[in-house]
C-alpha atoms as a PDB file:
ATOM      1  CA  UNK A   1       0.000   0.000   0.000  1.00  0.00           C
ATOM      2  CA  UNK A   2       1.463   3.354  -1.023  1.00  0.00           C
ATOM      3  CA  UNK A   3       1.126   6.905   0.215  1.00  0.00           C
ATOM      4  CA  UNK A   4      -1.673   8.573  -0.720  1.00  0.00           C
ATOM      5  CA  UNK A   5      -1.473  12.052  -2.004  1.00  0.00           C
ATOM      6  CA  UNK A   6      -3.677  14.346  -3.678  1.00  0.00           C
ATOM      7  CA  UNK A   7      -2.157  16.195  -6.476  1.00  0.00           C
ATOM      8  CA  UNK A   8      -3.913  18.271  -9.210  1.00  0.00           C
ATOM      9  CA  UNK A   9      -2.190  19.429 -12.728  1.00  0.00           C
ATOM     10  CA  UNK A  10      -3.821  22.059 -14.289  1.00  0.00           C
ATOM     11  CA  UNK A  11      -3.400  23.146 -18.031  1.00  0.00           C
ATOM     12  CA  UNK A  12      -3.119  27.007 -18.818  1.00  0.00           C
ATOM     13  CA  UNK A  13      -2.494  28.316 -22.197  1.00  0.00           C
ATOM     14  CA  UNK A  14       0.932  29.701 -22.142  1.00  0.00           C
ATOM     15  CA  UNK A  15      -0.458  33.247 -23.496  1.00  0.00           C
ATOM     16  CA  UNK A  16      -2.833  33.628 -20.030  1.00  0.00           C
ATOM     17  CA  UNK A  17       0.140  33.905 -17.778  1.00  0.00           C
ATOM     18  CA  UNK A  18      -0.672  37.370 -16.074  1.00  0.00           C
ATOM     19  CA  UNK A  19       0.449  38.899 -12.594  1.00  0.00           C
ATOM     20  CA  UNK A  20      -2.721  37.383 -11.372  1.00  0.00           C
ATOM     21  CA  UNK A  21      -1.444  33.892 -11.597  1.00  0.00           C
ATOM     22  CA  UNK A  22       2.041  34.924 -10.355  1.00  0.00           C
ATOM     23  CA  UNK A  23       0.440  35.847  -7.373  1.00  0.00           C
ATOM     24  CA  UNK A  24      -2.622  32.528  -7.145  1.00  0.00           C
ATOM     25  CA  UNK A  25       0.927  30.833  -7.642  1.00  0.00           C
ATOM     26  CA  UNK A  26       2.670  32.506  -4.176  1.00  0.00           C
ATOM     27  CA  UNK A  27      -0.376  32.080  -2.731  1.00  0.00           C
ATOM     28  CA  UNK A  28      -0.209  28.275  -3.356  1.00  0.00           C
ATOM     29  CA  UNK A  29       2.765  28.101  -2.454  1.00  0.00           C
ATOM     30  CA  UNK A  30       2.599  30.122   0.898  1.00  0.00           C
ATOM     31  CA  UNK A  31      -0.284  27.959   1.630  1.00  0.00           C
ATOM     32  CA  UNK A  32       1.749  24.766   1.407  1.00  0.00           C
ATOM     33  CA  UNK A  33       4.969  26.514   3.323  1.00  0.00           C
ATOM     34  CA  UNK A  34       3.011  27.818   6.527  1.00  0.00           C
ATOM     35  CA  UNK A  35       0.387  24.519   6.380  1.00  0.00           C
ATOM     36  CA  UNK A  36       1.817  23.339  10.181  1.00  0.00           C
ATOM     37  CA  UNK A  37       2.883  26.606  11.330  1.00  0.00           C
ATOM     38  CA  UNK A  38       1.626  27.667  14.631  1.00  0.00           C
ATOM     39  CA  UNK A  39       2.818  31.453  14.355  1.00  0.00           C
ATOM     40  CA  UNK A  40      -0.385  33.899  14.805  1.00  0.00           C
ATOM     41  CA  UNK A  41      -1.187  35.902  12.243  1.00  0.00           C
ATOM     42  CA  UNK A  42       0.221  39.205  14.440  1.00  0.00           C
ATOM     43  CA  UNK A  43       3.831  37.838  14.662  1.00  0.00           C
ATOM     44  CA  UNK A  44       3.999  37.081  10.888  1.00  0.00           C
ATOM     45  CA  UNK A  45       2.732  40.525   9.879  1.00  0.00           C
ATOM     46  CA  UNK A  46       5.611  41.742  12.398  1.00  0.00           C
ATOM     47  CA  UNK A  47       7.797  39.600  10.666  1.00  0.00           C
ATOM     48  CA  UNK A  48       6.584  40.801   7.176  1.00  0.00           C
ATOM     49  CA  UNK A  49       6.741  44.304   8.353  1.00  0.00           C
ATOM     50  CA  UNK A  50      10.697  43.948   9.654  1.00  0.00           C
ATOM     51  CA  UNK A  51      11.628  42.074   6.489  1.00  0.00           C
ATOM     52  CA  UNK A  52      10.391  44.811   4.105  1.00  0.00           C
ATOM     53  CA  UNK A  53      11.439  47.941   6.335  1.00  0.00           C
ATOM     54  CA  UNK A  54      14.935  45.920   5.564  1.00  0.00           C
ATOM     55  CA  UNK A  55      14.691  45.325   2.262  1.00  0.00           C
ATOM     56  CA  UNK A  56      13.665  49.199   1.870  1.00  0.00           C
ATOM     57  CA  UNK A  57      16.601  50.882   3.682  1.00  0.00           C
ATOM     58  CA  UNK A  58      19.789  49.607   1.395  1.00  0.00           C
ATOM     59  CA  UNK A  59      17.730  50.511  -2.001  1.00  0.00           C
ATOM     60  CA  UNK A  60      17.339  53.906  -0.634  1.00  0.00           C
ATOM     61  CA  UNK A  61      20.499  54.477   0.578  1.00  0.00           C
ATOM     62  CA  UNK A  62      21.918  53.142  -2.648  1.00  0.00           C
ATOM     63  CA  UNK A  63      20.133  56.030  -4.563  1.00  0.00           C
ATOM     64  CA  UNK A  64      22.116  58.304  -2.875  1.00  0.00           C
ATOM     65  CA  UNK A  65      25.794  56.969  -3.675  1.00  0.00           C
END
């Protein structure tokens, strides 16, 4: 008896790819990455929050050099 897993394959013409699927894709794929985490939903946006005030500061000091 094997292991059972449930697996869909859906077929898009290549000419729909828009930024709407790019983002039902990272949605997807968020949903499968946080599936057994037990963070609440404050701490992640605090995490969020740090991470892009971090990714914000170097651009804009580099527009200065």
């Amino acid at each position: 008896m094997g292991i059972k897993t449930k697996e869909y394959i859906i077929r898009i013409p290549g000419d729909v790819y828009t930024k709407d699927m790019k983002r039902m894709f990272d949605f997807l794929r968020y949903k499968k990455a946080t599936k057994t985490s037990k963070a609440s939903s404050k701490k992640i946006d605090e995490l969020v929050d740090a991470v892009r005030k971090s990714r914000k500061e170097p651009k804009q000091a580099l527009r200065y050099l």
